[in-house]
Protein backbone atom coordinates (compact mmCIF):
# COMPACT_ATOMS: atom_id res chain seq x y z
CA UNK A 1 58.56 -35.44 25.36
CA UNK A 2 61.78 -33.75 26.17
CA UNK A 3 64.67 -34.47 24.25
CA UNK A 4 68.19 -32.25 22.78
CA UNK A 5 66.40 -31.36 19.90
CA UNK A 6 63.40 -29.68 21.93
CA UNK A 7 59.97 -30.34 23.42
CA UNK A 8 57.37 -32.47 21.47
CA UNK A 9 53.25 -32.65 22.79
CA UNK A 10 51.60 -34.47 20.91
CA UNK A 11 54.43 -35.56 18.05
CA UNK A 12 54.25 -32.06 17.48
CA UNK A 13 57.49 -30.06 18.21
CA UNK A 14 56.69 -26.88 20.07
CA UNK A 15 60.17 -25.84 21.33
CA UNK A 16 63.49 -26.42 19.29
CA UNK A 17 66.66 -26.43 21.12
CA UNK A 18 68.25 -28.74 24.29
CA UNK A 19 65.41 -29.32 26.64
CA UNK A 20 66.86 -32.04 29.02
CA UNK A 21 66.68 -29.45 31.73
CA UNK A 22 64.05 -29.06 34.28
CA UNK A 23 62.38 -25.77 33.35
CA UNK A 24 61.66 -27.95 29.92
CA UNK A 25 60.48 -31.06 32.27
CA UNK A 26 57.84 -28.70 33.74
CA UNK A 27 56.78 -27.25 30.50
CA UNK A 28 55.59 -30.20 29.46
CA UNK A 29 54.12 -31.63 32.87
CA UNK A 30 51.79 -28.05 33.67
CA UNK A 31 49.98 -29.35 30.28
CA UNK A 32 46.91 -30.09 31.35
CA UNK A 33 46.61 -32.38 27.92
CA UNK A 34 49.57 -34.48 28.92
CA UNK A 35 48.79 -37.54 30.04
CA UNK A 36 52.10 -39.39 29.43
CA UNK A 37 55.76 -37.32 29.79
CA UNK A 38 58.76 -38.96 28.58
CA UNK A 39 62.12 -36.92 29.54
CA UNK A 40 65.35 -36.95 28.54
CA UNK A 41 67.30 -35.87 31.75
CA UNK A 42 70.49 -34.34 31.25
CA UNK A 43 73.36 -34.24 33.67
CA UNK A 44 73.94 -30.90 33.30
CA UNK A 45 70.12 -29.71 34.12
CA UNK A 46 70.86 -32.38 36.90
CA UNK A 47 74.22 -30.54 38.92
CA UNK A 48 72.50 -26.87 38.08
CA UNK A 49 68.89 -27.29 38.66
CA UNK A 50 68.11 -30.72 39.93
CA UNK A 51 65.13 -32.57 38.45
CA UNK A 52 62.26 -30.92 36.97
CA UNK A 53 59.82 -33.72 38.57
CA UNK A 54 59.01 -35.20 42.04
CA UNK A 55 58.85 -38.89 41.21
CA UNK A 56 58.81 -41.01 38.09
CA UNK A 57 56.94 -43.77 37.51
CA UNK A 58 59.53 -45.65 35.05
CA UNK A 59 63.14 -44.37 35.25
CA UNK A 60 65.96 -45.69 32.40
CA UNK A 61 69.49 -45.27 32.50
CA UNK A 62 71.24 -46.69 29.37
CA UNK A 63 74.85 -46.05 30.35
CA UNK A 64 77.47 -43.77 32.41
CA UNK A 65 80.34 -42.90 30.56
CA UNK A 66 83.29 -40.84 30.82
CA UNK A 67 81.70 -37.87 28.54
CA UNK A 68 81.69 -34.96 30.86
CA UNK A 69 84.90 -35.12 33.03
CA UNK A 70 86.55 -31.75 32.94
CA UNK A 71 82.82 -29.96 33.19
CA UNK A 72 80.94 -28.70 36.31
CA UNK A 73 83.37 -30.07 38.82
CA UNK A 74 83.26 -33.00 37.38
CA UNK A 75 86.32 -35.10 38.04
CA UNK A 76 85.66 -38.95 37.51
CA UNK A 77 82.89 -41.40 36.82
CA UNK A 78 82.12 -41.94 39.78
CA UNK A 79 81.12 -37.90 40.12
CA UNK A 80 78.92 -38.53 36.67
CA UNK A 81 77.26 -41.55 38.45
CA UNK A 82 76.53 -39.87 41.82
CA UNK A 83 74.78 -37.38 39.57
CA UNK A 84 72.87 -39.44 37.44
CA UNK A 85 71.52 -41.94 39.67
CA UNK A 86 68.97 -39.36 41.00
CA UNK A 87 66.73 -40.42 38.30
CA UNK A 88 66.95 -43.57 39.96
CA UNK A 89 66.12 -42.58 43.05
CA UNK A 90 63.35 -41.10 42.66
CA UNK A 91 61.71 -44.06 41.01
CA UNK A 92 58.11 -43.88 42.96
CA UNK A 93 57.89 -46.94 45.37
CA UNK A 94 56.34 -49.71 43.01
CA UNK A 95 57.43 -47.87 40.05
CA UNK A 96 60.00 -49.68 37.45
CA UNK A 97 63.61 -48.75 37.26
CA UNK A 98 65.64 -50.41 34.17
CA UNK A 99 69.24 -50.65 33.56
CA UNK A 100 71.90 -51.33 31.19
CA UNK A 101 73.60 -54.97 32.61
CA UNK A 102 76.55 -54.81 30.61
CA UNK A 103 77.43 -51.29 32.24
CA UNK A 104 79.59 -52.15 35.13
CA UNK A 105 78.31 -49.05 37.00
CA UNK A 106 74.45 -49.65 36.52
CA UNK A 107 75.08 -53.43 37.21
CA UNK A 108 76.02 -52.34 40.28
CA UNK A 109 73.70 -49.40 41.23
CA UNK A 110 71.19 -51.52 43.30
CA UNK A 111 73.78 -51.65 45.92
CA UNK A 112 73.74 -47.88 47.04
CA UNK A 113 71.56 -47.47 49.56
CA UNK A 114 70.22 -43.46 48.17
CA UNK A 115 68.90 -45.87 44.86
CA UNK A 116 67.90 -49.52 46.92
CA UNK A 117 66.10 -47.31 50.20
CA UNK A 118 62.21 -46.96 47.90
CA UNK A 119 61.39 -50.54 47.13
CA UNK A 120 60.96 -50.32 43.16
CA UNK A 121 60.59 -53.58 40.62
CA UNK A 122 64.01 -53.31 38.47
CA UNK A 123 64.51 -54.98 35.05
CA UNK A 124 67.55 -55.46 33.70
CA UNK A 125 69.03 -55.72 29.95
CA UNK A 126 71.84 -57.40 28.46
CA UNK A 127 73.00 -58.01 25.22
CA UNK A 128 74.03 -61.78 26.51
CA UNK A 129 72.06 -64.51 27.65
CA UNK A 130 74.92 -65.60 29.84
CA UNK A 131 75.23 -62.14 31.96
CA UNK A 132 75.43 -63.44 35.12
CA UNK A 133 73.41 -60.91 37.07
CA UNK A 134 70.80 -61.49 34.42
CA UNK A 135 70.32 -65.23 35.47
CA UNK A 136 70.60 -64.65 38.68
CA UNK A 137 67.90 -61.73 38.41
CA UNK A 138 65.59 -63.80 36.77
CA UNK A 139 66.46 -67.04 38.82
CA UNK A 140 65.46 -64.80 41.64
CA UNK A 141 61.78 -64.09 39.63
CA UNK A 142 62.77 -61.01 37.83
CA UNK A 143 62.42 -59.30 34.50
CA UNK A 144 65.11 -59.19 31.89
CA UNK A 145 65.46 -58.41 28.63
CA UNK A 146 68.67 -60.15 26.29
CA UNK A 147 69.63 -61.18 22.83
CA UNK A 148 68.91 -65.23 22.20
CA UNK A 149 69.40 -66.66 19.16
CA UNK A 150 69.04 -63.72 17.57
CA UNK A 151 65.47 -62.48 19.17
CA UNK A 152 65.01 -59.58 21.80
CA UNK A 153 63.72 -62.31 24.61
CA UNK A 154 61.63 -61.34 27.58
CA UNK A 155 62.23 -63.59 30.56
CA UNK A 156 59.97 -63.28 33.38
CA UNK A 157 60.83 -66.00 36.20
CA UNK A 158 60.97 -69.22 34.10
CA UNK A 159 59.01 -68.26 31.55
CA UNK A 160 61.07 -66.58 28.34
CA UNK A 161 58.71 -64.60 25.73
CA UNK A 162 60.56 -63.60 21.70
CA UNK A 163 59.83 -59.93 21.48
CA UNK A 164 61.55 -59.42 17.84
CA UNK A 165 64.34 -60.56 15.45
CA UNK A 166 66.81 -57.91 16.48
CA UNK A 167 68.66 -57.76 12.60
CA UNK A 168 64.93 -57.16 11.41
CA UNK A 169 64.47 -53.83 13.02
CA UNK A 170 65.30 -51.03 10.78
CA UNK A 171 67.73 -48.85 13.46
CA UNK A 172 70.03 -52.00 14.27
CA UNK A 173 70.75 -51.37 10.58
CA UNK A 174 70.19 -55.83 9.80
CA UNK A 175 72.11 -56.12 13.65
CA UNK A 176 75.32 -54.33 12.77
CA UNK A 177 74.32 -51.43 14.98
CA UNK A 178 74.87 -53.56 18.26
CA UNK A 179 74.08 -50.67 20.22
CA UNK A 180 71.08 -50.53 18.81
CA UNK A 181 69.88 -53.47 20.09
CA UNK A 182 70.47 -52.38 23.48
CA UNK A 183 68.54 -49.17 23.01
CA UNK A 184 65.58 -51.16 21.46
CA UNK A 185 65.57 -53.58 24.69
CA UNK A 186 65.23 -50.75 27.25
CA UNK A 187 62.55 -48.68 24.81
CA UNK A 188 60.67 -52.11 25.16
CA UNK A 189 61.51 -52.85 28.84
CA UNK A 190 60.07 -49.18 29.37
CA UNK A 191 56.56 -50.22 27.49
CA UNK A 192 56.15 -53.18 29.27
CA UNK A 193 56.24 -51.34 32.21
CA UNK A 194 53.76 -49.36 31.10
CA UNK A 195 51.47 -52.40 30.63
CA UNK A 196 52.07 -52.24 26.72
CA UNK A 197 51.67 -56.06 25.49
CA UNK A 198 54.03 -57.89 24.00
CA UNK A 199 51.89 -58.13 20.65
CA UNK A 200 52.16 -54.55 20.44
CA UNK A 201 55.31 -53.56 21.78
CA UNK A 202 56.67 -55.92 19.23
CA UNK A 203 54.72 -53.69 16.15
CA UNK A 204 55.74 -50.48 17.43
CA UNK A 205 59.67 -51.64 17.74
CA UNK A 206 59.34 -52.87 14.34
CA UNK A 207 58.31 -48.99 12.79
CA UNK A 208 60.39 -47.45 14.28
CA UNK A 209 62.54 -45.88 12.00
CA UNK A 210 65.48 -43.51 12.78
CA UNK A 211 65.22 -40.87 9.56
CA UNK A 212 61.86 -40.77 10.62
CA UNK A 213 60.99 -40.60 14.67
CA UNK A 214 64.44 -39.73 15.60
CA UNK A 215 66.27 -37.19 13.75
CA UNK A 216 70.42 -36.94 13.67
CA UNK A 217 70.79 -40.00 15.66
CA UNK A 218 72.61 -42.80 13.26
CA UNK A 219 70.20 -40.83 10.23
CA UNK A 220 71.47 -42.91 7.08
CA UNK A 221 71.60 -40.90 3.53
CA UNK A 222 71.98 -42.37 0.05
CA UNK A 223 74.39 -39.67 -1.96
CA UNK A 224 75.78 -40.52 -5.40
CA UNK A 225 76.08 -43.59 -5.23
CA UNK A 226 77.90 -44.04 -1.48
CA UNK A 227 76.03 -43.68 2.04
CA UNK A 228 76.51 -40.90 4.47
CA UNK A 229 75.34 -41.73 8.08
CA UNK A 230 74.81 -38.47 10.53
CA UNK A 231 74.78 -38.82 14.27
CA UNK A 232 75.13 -36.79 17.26
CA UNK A 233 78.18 -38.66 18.62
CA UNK A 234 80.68 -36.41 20.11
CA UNK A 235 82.77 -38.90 23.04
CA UNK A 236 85.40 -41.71 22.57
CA UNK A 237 82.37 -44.57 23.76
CA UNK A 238 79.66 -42.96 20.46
CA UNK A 239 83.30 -43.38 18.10
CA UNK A 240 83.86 -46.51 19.66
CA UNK A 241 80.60 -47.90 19.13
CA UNK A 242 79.73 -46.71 15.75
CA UNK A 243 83.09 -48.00 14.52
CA UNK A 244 82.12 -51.44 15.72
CA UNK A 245 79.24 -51.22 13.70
CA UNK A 246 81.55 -49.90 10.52
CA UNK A 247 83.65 -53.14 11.00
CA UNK A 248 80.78 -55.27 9.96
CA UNK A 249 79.82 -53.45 7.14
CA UNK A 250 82.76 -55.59 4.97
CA UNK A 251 84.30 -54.37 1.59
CA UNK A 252 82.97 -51.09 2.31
CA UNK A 253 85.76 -48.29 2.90
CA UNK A 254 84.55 -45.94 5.81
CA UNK A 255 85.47 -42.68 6.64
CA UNK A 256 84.56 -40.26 9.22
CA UNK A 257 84.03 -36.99 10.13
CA UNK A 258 84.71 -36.47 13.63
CA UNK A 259 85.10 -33.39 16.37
CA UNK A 260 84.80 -33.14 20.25
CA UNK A 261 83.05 -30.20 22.49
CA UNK A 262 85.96 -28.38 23.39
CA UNK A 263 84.84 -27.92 27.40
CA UNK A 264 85.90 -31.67 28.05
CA UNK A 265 88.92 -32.21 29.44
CA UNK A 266 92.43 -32.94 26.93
CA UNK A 267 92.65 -36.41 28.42
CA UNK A 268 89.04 -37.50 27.07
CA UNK A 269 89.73 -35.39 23.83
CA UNK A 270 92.81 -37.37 23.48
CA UNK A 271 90.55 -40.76 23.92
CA UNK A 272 88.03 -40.22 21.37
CA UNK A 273 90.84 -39.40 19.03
CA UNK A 274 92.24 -42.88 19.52
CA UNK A 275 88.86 -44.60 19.25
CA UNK A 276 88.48 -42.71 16.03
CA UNK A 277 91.31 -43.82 14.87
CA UNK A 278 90.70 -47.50 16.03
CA UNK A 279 87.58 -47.60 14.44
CA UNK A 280 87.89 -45.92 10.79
CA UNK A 281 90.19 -46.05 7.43
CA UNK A 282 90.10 -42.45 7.09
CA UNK A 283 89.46 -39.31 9.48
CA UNK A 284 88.23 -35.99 8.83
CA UNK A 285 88.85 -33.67 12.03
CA UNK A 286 85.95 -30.76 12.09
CA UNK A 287 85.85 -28.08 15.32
CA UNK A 288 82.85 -27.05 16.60
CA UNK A 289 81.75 -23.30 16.03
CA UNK A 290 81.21 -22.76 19.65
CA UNK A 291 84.64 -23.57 21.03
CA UNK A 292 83.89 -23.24 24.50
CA UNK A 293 86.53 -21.78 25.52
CA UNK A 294 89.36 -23.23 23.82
CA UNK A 295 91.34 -21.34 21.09
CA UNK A 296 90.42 -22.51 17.47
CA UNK A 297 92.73 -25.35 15.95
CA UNK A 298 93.23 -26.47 19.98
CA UNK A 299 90.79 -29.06 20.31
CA UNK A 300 91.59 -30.36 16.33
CA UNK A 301 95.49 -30.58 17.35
CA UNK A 302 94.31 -32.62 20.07
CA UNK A 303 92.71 -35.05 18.40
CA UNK A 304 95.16 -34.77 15.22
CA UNK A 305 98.45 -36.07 17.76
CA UNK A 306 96.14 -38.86 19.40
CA UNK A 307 95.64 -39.88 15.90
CA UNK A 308 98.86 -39.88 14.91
CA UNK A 309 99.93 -41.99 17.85
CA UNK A 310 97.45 -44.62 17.66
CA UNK A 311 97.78 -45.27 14.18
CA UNK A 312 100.56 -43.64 12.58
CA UNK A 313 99.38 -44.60 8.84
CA UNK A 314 96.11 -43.46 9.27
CA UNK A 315 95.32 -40.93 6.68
CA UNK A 316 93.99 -37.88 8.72
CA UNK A 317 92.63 -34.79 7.45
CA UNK A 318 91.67 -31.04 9.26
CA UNK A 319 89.06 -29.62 8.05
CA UNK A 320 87.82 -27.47 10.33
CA UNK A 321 84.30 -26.00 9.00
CA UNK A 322 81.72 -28.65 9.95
CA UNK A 323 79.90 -27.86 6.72
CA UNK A 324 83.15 -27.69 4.18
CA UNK A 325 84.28 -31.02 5.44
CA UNK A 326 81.34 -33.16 4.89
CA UNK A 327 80.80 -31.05 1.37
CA UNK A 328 84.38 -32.04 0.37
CA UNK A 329 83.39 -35.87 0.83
CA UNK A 330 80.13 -35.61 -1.17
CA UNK A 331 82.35 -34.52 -3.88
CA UNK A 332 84.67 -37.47 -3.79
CA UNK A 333 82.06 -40.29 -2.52
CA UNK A 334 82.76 -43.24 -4.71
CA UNK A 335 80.15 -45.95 -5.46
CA UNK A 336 79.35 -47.83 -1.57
CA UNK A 337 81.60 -45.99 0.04
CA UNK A 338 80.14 -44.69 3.18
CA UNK A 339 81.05 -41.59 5.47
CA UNK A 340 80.00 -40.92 8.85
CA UNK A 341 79.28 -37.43 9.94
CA UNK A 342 79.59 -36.46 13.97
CA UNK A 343 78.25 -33.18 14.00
CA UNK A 344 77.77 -30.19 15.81
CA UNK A 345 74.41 -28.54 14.17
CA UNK A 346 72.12 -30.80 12.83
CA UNK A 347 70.31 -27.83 10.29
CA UNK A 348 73.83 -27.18 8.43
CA UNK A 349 74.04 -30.82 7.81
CA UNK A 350 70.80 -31.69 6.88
CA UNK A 351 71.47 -28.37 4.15
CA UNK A 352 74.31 -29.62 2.75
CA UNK A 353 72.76 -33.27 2.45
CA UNK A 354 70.26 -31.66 0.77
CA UNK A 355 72.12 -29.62 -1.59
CA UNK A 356 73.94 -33.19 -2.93
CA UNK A 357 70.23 -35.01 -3.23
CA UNK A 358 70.76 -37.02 -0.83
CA UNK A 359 68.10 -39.09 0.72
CA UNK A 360 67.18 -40.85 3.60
CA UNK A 361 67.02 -44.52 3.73
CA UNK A 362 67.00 -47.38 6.37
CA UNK A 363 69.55 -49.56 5.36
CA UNK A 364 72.80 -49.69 3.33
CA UNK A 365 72.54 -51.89 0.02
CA UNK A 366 73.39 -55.09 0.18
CA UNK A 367 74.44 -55.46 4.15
CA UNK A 368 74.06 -59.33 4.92
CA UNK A 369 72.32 -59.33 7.98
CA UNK A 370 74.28 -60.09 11.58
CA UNK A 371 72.51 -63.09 12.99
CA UNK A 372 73.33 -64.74 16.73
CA UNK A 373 73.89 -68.53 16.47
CA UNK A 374 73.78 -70.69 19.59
CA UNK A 375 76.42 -74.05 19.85
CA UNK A 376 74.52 -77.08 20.74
């Protein structure tokens, strides 16, 4: 497996670092031991080096977002689509491609001919029953995935199969982590491709556990009392879509500690300052060590005035050492309070979590859990 955090054979990891690109891609397929590679494919690797494979037999894409406008020539997202639709592409003919339905630009990808000209099976997934290009996809004999009365539901033609009670998985954190869901319906879509059963798929969905199999990605933390909750978030869609989450966790204050790569453009530095500010009661602004080009206090100004014009009363803080800032919340966590840490290096974090006793956990105390109810 390639991933951001580095290259795993076996479960075991062999390389640490980002290796999305396709020198890591071929690492892992000249293993004569691999018989199954699962790679993360960055956009980056993508417009520098192209793919590090020929053809894929199951291709995901999960959404396209405006995260890298200002990088690589990159301009709009319909650039960041042209880009990242080669993975669909080269989908071997009778392989599986699987998309994100409620993203208007993958809902919409079968259409260009470069992804459409290799005749592939595609399965779609939806957090809504009611997506229309879901019922017509499976009206038309097609695979979907989508959230009914409260189960992950495989629908194959007429025939619907329950999968698993979405709050019951430990990373939708009881169903509050909505985008959650939608990550656990394309990680099964992609094992029933594989010819995984249902029976089985449904088991290995249900271990999963974020502190454990997937480190700094929505990690929560028991500390003193309150909850800290680290993740690699760094655009105004991962703000926007953790604070969601935050909004159903009631009578809890939230906080978070936020801070943006300073090589995007100020336009989408200006956005994920407004989503922050949307989203939580109070902000901490961090910067990045590796500015990337912009001059320090630039990027946290930035987000400090987009802030300050969404919400005016917002209490907003600058902290700019990643490590100081979440340190100075440990210190004043109060009993269920919770803060959520967007952060640049994952080692410094996981240090000063450790420093405070902190430890890992899979859910917050005393969440109810977020069930879907259907009017009849």
């Amino acid at each position: 497996m390639t991933t951001t955090d580095g290259i795993y054979i076996g479960g075991e990891l062999v390389e640490r670092g980002d290796m999305t690109g396709p020198r890591s891609a071929r690492t892992v397929l000249s293993d004569p031991a691999v018989e199954v590679a699962v790679l993360e494919t960055a956009r980056g690797g993508i417009a520098r080096r192209g793919l590090g494979y020929d053809w894929s037999d199951i291709a995901v894409l999960t959404n396209i977002r405006a995260d890298h406008i200002g990088q690589d020539g990159i301009r709009s997202l319909k650039d960041i689509l042209h880009i990242k639709s080669l993975v669909a592409e080269r989908v071997r003919e009778g392989g599986t491609l699987i998309l994100n339905a409620d993203d208007e630009q993958l809902a919409r990808l079968m259409e260009n001919p470069r992804v459409n000209c290799v005749k592939k099976r595609v399965v779609y997934f939806s957090l809504s029953e009611h997506h229309l290009l879901i019922n017509r996809h499976v009206a038309a004999g097609g695979t979907a995935y989508f959230l009914k009365d409260g189960w992950i539901v495989e629908a194959a033609g007429r025939s619907q199969y329950r999968i698993a009670q979405a709050h019951t998985l430990p990373v939708t954190m009881k169903g509050t982590a909505r985008f959650q869901i939608a990550n656990a319906m394309a990680a099964i879509a992609a094992a029933r491709a594989y010819g995984i059963s249902r029976e089985q798929t449904a088991i290995l969905i249900a271990s999963f556990r974020s502190e454990l199999h997937n480190t700094g990605r929505a990690n929560l933390y028991e500390a003193g009392g309150g909850y800290v909750m680290i993740d690699y978030g760094h655009n105004p869609d991962a703000f926007d879509a953790v604070a969601r989450m935050a909004a159903s966790w009631t009578g809890r204050k939230v906080s978070a500690i936020i801070g943006v790569p300073g090589d995007r453009g100020d336009s989408l530095i200006a956005q994920a300052g407004r989503a922050a500010a949307r989203g939580f009661e109070r902000i901490i602004i961090k910067e990045d060590k590796d500015l990337r080009g912009r001059k320090p206090g630039e990027v946290a100004s930035l987000l400090r005035q987009a802030i300050k014009d969404e919400a005016p009363e917002r209490e907003c803080l600058v902290i700019t050492d990643e490590r100081e800032a979440l340190r100075r919340e440990l210190e004043g966590i109060a009993y269920g309070d919770i803060v959520v840490m967007f952060y640049e290096k994952l080692e410094p974090v996981l240090e000063t979590l450790e420093q405070f006793g902190a430890v890992p956990v899979s859910e917050i105390e005393g969440l109810m859990p977020q069930l879907s109810f259907v009017q009849v």
